[in-house]
N, C-alpha and C. Protein backbone atom coordinates (compact mmCIF):
# COMPACT_ATOMS: atom_id res chain seq x y z
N UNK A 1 -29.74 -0.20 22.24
CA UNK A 1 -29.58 -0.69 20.88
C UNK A 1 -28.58 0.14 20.08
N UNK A 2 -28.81 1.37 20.08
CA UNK A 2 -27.82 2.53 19.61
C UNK A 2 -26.47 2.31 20.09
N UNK A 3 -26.34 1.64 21.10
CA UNK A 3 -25.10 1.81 21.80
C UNK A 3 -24.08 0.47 21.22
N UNK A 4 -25.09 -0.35 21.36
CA UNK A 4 -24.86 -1.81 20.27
C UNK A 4 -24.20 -1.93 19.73
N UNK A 5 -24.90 -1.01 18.67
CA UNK A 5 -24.86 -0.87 17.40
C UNK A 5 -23.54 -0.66 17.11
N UNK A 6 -23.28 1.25 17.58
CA UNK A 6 -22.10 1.91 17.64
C UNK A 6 -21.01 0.99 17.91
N UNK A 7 -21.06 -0.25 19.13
CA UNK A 7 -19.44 -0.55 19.61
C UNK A 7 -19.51 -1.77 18.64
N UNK A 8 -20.51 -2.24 17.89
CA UNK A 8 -20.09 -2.78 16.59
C UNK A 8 -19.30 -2.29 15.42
N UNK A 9 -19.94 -0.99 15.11
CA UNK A 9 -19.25 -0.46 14.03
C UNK A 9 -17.74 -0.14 14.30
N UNK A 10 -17.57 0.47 15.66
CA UNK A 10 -16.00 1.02 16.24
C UNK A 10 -15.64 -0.31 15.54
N UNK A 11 -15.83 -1.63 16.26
CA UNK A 11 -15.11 -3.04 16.61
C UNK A 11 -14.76 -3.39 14.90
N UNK A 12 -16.11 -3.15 14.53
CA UNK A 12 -15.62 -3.30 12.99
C UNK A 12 -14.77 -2.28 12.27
N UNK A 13 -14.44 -1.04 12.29
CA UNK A 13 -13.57 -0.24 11.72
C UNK A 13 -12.28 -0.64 12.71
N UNK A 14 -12.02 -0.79 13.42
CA UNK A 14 -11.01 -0.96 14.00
C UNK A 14 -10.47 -2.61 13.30
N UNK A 15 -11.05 -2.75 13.44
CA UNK A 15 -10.43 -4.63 12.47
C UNK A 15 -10.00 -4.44 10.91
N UNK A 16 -10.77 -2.70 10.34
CA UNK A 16 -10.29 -2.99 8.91
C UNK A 16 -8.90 -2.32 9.39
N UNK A 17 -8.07 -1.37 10.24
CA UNK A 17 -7.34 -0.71 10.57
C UNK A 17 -5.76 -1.50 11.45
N UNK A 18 -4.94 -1.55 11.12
CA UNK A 18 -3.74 -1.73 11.30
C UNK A 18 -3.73 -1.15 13.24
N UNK A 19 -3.79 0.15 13.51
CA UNK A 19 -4.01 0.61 14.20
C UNK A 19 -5.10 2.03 14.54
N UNK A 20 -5.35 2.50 15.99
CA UNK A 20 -6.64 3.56 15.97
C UNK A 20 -6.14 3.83 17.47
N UNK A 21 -5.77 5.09 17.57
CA UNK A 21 -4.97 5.76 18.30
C UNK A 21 -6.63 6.11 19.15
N UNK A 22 -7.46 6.93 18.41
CA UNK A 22 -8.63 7.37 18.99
C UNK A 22 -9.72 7.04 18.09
N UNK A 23 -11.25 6.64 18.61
CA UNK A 23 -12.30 7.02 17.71
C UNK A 23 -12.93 7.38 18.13
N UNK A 24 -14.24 8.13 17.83
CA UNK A 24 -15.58 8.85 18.44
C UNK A 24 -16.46 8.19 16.78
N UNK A 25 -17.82 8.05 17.12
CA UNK A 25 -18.71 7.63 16.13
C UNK A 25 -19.94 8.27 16.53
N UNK A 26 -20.58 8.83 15.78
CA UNK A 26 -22.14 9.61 15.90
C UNK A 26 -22.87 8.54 14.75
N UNK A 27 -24.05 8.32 15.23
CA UNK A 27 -25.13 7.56 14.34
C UNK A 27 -25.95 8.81 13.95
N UNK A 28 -26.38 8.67 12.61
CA UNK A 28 -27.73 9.43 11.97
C UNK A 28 -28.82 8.65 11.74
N UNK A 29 -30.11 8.76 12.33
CA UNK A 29 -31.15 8.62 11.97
C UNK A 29 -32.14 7.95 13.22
N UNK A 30 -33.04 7.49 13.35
CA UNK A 30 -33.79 6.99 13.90
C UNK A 30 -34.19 5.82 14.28
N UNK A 31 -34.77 5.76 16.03
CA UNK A 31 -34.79 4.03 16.18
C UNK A 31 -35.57 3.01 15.24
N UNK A 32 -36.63 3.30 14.87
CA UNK A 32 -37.60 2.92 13.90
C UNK A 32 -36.72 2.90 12.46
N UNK A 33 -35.99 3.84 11.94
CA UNK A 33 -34.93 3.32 10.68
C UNK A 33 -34.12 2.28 11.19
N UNK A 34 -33.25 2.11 12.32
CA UNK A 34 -32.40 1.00 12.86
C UNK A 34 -33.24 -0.31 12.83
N UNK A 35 -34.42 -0.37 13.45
CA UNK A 35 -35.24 -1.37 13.60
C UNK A 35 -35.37 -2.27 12.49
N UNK A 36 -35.31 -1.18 11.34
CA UNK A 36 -35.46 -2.03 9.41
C UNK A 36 -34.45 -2.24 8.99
N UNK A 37 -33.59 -1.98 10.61
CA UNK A 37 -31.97 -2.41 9.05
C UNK A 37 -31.51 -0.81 8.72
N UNK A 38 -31.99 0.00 8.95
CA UNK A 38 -30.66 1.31 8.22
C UNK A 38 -31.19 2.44 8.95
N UNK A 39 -29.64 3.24 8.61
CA UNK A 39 -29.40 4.17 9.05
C UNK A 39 -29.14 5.25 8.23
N UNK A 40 -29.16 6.62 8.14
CA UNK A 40 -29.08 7.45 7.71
C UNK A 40 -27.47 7.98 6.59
N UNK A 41 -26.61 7.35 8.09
CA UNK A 41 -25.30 7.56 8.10
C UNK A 41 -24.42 7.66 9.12
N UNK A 42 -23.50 7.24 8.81
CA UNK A 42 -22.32 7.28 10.18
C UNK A 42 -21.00 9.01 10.71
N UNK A 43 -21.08 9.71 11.23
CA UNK A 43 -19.62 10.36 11.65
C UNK A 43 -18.74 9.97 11.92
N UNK A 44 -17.48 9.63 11.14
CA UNK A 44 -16.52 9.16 12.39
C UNK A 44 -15.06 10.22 12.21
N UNK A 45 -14.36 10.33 14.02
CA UNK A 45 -13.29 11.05 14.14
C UNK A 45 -12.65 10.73 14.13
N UNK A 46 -10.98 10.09 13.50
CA UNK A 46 -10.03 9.41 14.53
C UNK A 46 -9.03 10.03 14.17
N UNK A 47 -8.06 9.72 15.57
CA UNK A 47 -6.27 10.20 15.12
C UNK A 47 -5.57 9.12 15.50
N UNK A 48 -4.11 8.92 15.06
CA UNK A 48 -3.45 7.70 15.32
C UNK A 48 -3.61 6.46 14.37
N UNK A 49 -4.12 6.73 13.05
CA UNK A 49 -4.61 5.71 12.65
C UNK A 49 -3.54 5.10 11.47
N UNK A 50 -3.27 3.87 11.76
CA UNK A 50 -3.02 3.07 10.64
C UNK A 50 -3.11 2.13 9.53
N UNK A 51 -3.34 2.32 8.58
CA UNK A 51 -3.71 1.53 7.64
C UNK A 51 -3.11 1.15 6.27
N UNK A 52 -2.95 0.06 6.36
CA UNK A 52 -1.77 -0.64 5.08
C UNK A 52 -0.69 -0.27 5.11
N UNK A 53 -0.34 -0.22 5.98
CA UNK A 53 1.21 0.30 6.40
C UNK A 53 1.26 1.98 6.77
N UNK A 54 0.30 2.36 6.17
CA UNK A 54 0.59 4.22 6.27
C UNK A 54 -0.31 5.11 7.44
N UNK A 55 0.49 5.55 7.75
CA UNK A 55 0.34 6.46 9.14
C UNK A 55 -0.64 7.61 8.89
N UNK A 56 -2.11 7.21 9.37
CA UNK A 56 -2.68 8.65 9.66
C UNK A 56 -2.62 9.68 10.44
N UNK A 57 -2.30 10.90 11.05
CA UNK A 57 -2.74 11.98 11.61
C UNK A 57 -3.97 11.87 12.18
N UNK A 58 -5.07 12.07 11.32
CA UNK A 58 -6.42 12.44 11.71
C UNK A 58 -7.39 12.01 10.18
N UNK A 59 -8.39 11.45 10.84
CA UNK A 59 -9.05 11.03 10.13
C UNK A 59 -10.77 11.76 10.16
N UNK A 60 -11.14 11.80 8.90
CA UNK A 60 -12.83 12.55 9.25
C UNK A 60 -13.94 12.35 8.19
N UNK A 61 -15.09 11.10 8.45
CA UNK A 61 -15.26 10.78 7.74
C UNK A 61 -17.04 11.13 7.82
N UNK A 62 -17.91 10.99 6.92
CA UNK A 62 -19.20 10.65 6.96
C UNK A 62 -19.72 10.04 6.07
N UNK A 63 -20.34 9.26 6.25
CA UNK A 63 -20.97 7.99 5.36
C UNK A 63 -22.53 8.45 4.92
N UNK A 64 -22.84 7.66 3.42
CA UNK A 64 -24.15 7.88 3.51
C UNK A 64 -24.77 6.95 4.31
N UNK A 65 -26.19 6.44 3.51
CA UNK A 65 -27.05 5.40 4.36
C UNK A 65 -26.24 4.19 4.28
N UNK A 66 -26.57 3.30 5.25
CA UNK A 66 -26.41 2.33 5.69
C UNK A 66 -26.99 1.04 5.86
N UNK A 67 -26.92 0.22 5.13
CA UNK A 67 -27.77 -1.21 5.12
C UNK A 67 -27.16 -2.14 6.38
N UNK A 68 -27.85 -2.79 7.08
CA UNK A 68 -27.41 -3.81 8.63
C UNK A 68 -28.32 -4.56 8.60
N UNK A 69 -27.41 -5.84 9.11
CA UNK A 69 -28.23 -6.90 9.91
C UNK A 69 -28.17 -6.34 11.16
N UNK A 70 -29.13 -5.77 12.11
CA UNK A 70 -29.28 -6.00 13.28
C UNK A 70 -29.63 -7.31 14.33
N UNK A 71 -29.82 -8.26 13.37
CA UNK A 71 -30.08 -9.75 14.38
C UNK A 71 -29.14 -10.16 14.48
N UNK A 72 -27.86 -10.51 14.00
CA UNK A 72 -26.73 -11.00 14.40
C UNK A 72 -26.38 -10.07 15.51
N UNK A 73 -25.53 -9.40 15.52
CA UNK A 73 -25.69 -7.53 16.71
C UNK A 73 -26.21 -8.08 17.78
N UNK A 74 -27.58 -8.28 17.81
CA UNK A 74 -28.46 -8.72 19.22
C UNK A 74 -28.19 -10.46 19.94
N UNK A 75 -27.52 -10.60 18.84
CA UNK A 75 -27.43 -12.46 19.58
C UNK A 75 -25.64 -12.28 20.01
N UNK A 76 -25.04 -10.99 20.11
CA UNK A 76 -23.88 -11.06 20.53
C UNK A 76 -22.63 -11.77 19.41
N UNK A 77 -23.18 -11.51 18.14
CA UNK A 77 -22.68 -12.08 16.94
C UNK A 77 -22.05 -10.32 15.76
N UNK A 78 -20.84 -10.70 15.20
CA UNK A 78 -20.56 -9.87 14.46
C UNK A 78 -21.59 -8.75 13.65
N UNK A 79 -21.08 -7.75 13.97
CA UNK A 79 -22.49 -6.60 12.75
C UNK A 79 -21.91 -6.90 11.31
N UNK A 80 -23.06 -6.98 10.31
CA UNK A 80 -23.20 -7.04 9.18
C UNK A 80 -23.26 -5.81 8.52
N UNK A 81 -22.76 -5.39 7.79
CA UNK A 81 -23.08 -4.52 6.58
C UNK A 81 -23.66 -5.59 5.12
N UNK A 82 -24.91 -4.83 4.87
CA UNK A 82 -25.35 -5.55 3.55
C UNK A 82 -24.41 -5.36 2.36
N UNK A 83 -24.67 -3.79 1.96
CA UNK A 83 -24.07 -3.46 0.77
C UNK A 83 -22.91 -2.22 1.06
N UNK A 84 -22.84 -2.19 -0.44
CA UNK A 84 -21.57 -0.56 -0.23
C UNK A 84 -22.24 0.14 -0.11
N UNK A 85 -21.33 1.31 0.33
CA UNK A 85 -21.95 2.59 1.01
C UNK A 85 -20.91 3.97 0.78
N UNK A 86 -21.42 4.76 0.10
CA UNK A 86 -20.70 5.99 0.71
C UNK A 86 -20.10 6.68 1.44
N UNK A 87 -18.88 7.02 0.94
CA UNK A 87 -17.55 8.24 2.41
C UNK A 87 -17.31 9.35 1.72
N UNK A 88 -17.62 10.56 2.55
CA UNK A 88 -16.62 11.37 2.29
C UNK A 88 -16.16 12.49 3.50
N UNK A 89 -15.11 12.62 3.32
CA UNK A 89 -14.34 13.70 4.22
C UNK A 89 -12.80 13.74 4.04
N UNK A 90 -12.01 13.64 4.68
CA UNK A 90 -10.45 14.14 4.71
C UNK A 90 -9.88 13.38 5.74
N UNK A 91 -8.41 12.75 4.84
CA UNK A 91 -7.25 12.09 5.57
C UNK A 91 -6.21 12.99 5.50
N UNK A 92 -5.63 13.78 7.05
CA UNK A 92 -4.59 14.46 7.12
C UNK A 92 -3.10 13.47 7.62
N UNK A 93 -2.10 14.09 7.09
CA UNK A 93 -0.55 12.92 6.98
C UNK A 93 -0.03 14.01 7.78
N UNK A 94 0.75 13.21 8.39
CA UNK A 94 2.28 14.45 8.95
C UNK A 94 3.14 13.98 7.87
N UNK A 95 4.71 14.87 8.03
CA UNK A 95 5.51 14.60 7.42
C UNK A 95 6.66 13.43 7.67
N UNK A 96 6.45 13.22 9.05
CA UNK A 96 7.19 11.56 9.78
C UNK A 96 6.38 10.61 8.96
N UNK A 97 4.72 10.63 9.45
CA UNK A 97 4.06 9.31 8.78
C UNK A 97 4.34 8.86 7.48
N UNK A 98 4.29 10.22 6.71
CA UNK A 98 4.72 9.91 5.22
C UNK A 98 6.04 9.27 5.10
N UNK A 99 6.61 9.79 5.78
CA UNK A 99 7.95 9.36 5.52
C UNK A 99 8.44 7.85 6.21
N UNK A 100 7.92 7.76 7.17
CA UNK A 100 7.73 6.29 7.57
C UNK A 100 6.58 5.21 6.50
N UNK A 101 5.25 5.99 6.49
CA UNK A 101 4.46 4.91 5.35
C UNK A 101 5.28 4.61 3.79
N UNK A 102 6.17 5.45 3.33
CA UNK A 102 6.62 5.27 2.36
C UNK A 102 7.60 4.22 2.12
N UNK A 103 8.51 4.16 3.48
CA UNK A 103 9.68 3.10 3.10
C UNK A 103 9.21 1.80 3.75
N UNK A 104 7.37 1.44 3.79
CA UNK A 104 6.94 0.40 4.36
C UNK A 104 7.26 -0.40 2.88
N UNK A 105 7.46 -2.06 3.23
CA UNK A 105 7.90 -2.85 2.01
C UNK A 105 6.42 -2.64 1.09
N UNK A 106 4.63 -2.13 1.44
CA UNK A 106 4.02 -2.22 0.44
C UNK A 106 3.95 -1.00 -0.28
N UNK A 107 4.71 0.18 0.27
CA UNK A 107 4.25 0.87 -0.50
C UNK A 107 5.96 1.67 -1.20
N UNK A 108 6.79 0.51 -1.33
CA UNK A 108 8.24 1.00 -1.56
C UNK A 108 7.87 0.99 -3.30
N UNK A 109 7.12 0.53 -4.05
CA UNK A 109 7.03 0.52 -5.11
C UNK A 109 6.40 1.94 -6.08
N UNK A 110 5.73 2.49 -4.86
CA UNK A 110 5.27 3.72 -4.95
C UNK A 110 6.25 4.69 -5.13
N UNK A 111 7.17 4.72 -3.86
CA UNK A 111 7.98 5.38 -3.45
C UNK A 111 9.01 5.97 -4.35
N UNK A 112 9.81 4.39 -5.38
CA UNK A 112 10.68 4.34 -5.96
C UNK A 112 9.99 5.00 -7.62
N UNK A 113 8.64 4.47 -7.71
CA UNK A 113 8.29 5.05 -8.77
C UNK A 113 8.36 7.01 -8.57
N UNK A 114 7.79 7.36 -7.71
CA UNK A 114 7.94 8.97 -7.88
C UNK A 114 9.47 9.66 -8.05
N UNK A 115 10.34 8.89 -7.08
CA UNK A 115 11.80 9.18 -7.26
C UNK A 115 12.20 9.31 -8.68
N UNK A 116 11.96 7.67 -9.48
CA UNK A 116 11.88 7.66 -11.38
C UNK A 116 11.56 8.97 -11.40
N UNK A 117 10.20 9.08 -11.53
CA UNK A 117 9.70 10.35 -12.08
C UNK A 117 10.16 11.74 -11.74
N UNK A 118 10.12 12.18 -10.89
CA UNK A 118 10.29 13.91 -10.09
C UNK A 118 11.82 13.41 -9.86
N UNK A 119 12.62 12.51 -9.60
CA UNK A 119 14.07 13.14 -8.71
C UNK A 119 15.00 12.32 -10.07
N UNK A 120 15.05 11.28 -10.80
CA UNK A 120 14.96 10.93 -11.94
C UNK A 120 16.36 10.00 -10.92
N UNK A 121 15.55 9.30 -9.70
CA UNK A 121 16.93 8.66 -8.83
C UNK A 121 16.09 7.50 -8.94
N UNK A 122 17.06 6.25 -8.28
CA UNK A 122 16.32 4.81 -8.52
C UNK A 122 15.28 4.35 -7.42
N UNK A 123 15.59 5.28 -6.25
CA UNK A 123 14.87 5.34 -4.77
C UNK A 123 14.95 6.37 -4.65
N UNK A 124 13.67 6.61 -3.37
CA UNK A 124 13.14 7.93 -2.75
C UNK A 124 13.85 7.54 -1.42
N UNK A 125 14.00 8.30 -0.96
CA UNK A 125 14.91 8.94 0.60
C UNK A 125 14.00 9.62 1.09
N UNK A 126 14.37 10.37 2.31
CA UNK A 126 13.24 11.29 3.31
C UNK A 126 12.33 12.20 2.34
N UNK A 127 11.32 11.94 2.75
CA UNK A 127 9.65 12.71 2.49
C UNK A 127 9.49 13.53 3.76
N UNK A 128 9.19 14.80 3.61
CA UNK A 128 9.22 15.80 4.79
C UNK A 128 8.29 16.85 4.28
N UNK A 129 7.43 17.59 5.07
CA UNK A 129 6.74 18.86 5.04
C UNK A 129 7.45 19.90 5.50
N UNK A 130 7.74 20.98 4.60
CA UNK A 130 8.38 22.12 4.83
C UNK A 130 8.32 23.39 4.52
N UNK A 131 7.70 24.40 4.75
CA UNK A 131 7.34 25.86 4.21
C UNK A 131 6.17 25.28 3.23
N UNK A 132 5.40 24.68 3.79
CA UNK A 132 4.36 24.71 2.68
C UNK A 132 4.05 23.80 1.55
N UNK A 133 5.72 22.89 1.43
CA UNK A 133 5.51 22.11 0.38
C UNK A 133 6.33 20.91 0.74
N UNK A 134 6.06 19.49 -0.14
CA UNK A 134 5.95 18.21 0.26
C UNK A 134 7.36 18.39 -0.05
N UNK A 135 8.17 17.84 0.15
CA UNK A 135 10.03 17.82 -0.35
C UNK A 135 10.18 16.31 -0.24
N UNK A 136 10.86 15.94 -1.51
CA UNK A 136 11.07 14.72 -1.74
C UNK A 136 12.81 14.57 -2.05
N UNK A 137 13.48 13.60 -1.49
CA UNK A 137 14.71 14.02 -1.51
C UNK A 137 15.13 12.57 -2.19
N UNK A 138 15.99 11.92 -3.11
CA UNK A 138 16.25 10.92 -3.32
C UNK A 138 17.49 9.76 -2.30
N UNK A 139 17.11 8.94 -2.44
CA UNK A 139 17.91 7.97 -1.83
C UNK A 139 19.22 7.14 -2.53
N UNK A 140 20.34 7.31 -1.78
CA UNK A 140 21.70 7.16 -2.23
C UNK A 140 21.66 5.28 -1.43
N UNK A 141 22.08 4.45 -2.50
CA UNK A 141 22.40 3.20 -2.11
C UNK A 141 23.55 2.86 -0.88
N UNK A 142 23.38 2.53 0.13
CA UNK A 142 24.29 2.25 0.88
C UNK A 142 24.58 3.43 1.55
N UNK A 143 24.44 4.64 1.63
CA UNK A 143 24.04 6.17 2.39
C UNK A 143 22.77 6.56 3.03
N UNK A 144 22.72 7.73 4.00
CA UNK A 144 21.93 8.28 4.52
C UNK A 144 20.87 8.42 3.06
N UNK A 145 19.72 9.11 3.59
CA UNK A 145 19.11 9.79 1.98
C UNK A 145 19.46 11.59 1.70
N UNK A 146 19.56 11.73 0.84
CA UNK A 146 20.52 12.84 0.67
C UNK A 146 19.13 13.79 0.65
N UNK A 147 20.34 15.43 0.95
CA UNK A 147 19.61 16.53 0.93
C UNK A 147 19.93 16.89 -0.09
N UNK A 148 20.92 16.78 -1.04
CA UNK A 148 21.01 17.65 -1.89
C UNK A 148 20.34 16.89 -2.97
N UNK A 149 19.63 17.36 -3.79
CA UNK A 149 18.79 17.27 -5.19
C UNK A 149 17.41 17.12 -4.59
N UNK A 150 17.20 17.76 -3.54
CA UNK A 150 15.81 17.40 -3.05
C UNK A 150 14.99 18.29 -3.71
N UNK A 151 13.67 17.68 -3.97
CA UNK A 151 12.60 18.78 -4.76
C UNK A 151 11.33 18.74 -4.25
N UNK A 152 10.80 20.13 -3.87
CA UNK A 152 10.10 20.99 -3.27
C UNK A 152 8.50 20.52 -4.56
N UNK A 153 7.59 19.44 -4.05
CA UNK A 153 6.33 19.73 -5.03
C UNK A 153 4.63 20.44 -3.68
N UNK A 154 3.99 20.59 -4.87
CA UNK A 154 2.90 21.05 -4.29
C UNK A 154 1.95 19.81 -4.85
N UNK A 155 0.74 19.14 -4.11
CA UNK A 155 0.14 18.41 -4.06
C UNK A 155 -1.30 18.84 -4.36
N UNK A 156 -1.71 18.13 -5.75
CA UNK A 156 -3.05 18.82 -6.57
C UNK A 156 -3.96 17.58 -7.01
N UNK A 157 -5.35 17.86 -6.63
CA UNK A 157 -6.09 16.95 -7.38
C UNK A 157 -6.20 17.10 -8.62
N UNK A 158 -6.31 16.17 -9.41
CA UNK A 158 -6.62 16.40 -11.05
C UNK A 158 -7.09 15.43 -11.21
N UNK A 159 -8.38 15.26 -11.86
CA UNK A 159 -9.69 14.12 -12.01
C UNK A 159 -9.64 13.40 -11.43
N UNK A 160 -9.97 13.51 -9.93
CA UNK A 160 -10.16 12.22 -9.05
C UNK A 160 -9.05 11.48 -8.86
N UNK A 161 -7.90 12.07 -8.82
CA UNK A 161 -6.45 11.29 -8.54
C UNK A 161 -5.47 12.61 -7.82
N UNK A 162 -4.68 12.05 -7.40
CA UNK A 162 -3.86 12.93 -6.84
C UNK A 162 -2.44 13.29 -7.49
N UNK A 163 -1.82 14.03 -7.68
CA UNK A 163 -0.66 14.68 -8.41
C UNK A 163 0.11 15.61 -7.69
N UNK A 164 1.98 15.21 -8.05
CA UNK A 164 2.23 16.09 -7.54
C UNK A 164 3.27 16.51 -8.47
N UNK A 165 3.28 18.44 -8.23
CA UNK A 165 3.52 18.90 -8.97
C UNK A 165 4.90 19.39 -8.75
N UNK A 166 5.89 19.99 -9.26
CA UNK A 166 7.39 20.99 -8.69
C UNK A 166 6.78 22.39 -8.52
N UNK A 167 7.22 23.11 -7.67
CA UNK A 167 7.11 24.52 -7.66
C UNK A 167 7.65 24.99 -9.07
N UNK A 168 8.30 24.77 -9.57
CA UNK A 168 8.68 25.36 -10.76
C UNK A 168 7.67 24.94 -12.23
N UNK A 169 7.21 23.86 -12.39
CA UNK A 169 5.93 23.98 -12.95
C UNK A 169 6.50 22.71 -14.18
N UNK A 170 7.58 22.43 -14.07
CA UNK A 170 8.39 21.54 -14.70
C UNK A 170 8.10 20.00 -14.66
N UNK A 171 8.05 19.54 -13.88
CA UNK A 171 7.91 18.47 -13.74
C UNK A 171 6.55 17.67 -12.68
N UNK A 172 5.98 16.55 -12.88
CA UNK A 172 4.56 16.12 -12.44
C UNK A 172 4.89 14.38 -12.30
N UNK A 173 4.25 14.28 -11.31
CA UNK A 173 3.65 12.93 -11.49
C UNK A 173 2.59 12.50 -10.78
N UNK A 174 1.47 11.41 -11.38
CA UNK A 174 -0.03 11.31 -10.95
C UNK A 174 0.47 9.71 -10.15
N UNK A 175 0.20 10.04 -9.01
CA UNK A 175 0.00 8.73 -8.09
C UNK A 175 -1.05 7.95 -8.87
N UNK A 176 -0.66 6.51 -8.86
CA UNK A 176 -1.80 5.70 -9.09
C UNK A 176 -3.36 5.90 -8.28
N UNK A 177 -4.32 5.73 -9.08
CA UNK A 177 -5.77 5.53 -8.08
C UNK A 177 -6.55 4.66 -8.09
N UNK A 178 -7.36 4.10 -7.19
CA UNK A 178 -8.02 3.68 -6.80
C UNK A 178 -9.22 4.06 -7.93
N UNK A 179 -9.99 2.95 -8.33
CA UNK A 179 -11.25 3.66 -8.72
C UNK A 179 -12.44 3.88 -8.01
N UNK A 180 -12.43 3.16 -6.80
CA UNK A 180 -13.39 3.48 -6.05
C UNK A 180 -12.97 4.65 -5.14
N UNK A 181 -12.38 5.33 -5.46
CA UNK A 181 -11.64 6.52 -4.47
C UNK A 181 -11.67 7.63 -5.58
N UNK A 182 -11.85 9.19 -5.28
CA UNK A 182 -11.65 9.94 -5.70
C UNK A 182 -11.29 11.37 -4.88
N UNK A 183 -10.22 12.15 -5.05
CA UNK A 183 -9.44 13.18 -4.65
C UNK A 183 -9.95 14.24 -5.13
N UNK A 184 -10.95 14.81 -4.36
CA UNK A 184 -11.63 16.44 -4.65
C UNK A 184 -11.01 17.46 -4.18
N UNK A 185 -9.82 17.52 -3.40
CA UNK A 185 -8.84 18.78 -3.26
C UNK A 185 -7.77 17.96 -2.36
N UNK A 186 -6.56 18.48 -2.46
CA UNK A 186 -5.33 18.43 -1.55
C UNK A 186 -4.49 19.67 -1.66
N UNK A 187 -4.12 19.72 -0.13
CA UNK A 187 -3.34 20.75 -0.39
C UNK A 187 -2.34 20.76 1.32
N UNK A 188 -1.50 21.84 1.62
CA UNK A 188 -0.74 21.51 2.80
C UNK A 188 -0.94 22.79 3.60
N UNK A 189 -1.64 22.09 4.57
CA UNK A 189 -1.98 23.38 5.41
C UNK A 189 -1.55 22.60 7.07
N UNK A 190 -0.72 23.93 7.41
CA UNK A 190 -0.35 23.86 8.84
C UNK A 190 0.87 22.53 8.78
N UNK A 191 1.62 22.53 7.92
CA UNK A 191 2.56 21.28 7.79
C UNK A 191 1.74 20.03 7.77
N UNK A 192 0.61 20.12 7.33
CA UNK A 192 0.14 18.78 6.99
C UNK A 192 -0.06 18.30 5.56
N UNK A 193 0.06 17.29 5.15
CA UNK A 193 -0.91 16.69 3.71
C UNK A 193 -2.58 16.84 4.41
N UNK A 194 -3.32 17.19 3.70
CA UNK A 194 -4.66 16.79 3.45
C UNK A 194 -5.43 16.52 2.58
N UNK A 195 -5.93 15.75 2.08
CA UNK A 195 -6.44 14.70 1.28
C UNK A 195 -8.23 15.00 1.24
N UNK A 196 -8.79 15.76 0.89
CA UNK A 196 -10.47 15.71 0.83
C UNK A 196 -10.88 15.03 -0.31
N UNK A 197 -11.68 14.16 -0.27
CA UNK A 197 -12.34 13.23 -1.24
C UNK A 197 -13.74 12.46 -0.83
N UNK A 198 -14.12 11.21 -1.64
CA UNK A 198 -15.07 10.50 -1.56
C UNK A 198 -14.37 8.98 -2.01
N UNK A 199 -15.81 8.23 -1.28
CA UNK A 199 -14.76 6.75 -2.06
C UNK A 199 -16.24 5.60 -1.77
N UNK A 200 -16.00 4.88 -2.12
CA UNK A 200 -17.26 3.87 -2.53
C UNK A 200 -16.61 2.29 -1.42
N UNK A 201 -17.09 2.30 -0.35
CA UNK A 201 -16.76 0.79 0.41
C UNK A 201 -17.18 -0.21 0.43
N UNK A 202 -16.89 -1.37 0.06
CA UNK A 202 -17.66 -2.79 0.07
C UNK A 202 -17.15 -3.32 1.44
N UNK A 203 -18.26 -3.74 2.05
CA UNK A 203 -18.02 -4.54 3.54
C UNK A 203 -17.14 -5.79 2.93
């Protein structure tokens, strides 16, 4: 039944996902909680992952409890989630993914907005991790994307949103958020983005 269960949930996270390079899933709780429909909570590991165009690294999540239909499941029919449910853990980026998720057509609006803001250009050009900090370089129309005017920010939560800042202390801008999402630290360790937060999921 456990086992069921599990290659339901994979089957179902993998369908909300673009792509899933790897997953591993741990169940919390007991057969007798499964039996009523819930679970404690879910673990999950993955790397390779894509979603909405943007390239994960590594993914690490844990869920709270869990509401299920287990009778659909047993008749060889899709798993149900009742209600929303609780996440939290950390999405790590390389500096390719970023830089590839950025010039995807959904998230070019993003892109061009931070350029406005931090590079004060009409487009963003290569996004790269380097000594520690995110480097954003602007994009020349009809050219490569240029190195020169590139600017060096550091990446900070500030109330449940994410921001990024210049090393020089000058200039900021707050990525749009999600309200069911919230950003409890970021920072760049080992040439990565990492992203620790919580977020609220509706099946």
């Amino acid at each position: 039944m456990l086992q069921l269960l599990a290659s339901g949930l994979q089957f179902w996270i993998k369908q909300q996902c673009e792509a899933v390079d790897q997953l591993e899933l741990q169940l919390h709780g007991s057969a007798l909680q499964l039996l009523r429909g819930r679970l404690e909570g879910v673990t999950l590991v993955a790397s390779g992952v894509a979603f909405a165009g943007l390239p994960m690294e590594r993914v690490e999540l844990r869920s709270g409890p869990l509401q299920l239909q287990t009778g659909p499941l047993l008749k060889g029919q899709g798993l149900k989630l009742d209600h929303p449910f609780a996440v939290r853990g950390l999405v790590v980026f390389s500096g390719p993914g970023l830089d590839r998720g950025l010039s995807d057509t959904r998230w070019r609006g993003l892109a061009d907005g931070l350029a406005q803001e931090l590079l004060g250009s009409p487009s963003l050009g290569e996004v790269a991790i380097r000594e520690g900090a995110l480097v954003l370089a602007p994009g020349r129309a009809g050219e490569l994307p240029a190195s020169q005017g590139a600017l060096a920010t550091r990446p900070e939560a500030v109330d449940g949103a994410l921001e990024l800042h210049s090393l020089d202390g000058r200039r900021r801008s707050r990525l749009p958020a999600d309200p069911n999402i919230r950003i409890k630290r970021a920072c760049i360790a080992a040439d990565r983005l990492e992203l620790h937060g919580e977020a609220q999921v509706s099946p």
